[in-house]
Protein backbone atom coordinates (compact mmCIF):
# COMPACT_ATOMS: atom_id res chain seq x y z
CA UNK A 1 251.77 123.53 79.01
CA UNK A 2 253.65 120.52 81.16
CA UNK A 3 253.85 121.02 85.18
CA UNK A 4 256.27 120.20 87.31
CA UNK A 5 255.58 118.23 90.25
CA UNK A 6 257.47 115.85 92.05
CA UNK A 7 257.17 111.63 92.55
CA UNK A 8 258.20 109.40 94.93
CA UNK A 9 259.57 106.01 93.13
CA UNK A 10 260.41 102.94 93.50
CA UNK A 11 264.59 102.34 92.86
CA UNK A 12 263.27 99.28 90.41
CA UNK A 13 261.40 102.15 88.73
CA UNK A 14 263.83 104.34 88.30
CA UNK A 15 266.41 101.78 87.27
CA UNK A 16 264.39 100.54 84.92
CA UNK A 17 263.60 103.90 83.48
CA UNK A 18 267.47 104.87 83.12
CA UNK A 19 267.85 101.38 81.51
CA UNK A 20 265.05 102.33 78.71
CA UNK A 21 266.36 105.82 78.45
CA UNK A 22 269.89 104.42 77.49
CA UNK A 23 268.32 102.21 74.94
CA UNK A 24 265.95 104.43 73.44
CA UNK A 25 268.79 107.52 73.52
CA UNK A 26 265.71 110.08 75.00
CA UNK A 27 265.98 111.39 78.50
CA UNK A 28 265.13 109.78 81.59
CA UNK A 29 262.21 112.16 82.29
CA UNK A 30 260.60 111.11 78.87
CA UNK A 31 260.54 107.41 79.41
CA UNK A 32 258.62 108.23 82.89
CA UNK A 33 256.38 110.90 81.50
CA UNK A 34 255.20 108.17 79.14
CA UNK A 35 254.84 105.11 81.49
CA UNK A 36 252.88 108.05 83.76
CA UNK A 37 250.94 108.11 80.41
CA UNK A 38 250.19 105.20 79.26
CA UNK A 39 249.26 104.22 82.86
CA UNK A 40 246.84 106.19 83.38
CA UNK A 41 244.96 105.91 80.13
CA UNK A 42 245.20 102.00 81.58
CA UNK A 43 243.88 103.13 84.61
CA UNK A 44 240.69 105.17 83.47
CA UNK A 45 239.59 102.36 80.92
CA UNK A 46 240.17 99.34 83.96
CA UNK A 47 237.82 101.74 86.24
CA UNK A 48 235.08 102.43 83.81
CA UNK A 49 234.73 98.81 82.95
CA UNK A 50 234.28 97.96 86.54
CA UNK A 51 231.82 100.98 87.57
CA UNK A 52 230.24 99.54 84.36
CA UNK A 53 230.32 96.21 85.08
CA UNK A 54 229.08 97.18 88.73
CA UNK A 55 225.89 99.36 87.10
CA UNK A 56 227.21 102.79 88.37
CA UNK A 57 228.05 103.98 84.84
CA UNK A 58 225.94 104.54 82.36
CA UNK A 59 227.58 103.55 78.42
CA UNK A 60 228.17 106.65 77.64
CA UNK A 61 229.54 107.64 81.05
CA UNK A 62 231.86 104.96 80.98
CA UNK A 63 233.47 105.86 77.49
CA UNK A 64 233.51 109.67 78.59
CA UNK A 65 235.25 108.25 81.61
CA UNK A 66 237.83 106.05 79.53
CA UNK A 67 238.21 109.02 77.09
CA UNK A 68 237.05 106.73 74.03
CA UNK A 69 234.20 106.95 71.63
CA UNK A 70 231.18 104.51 72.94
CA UNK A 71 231.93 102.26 69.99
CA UNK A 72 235.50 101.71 71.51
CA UNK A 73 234.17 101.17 74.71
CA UNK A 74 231.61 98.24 73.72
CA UNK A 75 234.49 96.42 71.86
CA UNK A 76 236.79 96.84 75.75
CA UNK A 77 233.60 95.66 77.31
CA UNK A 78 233.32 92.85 74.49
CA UNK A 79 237.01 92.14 75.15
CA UNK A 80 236.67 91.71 78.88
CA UNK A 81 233.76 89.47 78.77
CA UNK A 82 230.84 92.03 80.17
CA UNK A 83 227.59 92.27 78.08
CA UNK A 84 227.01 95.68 76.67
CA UNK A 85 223.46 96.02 76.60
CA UNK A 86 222.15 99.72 75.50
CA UNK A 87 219.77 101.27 77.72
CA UNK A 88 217.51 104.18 76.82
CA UNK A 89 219.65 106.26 78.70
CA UNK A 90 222.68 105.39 76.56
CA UNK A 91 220.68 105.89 73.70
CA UNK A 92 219.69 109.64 74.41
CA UNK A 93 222.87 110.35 75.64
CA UNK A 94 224.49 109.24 72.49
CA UNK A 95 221.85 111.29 70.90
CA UNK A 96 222.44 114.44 72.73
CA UNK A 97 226.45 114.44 72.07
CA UNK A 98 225.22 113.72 68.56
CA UNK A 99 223.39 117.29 68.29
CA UNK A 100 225.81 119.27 69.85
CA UNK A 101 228.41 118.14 67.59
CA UNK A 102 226.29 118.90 64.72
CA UNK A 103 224.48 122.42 66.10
């Protein structure tokens, strides 16, 4: 079920948003529910690479935070340079998620 709730915006960003919902024939609110979207999924993988990066995630805490498999999240943190290394810790984590799913 969506929510309403209401968003202070830049005029660029709504212009631009009318523009793309003229093009792409869908309403206004669509175009901006997906940027909103898209964003944030942008968003959650930038921070867990950086609380990553910065040793205040674990692996597995910074795929749960990204809301990707850890396999996904070693090829981000392969794509933005940072060495993956598994710790124990990522190891039994990986290994608990692997029992529930299989209990």
């Amino acid at each position: 079920m969506m929510k309403m709730f209401s968003l202070r915006a830049s005029e660029q960003i709504l212009k631009e948003a009318e523009r793309l919902s003229k093009i792409a024939k869908v309403d206004k609110s669509i175009v901006l529910r997906e940027a909103l979207e898209k964003g944030l999924e942008k968003i959650k993988l930038e921070t867990a690479v950086k609380l990553f990066s910065e040793g205040k995630l674990s692996l597995g805490e910074a795929a749960n935070t990204a809301g990707i498999s850890v396999g996904e999240m070693i090829d981000k943190l392969r794509e933005a340079g940072i060495s993956s290394a598994i710790t124990s810790e990522d190891l039994n984590e990986m290994l608990e998620k692997a029992l529930k799913i299989i209990r």
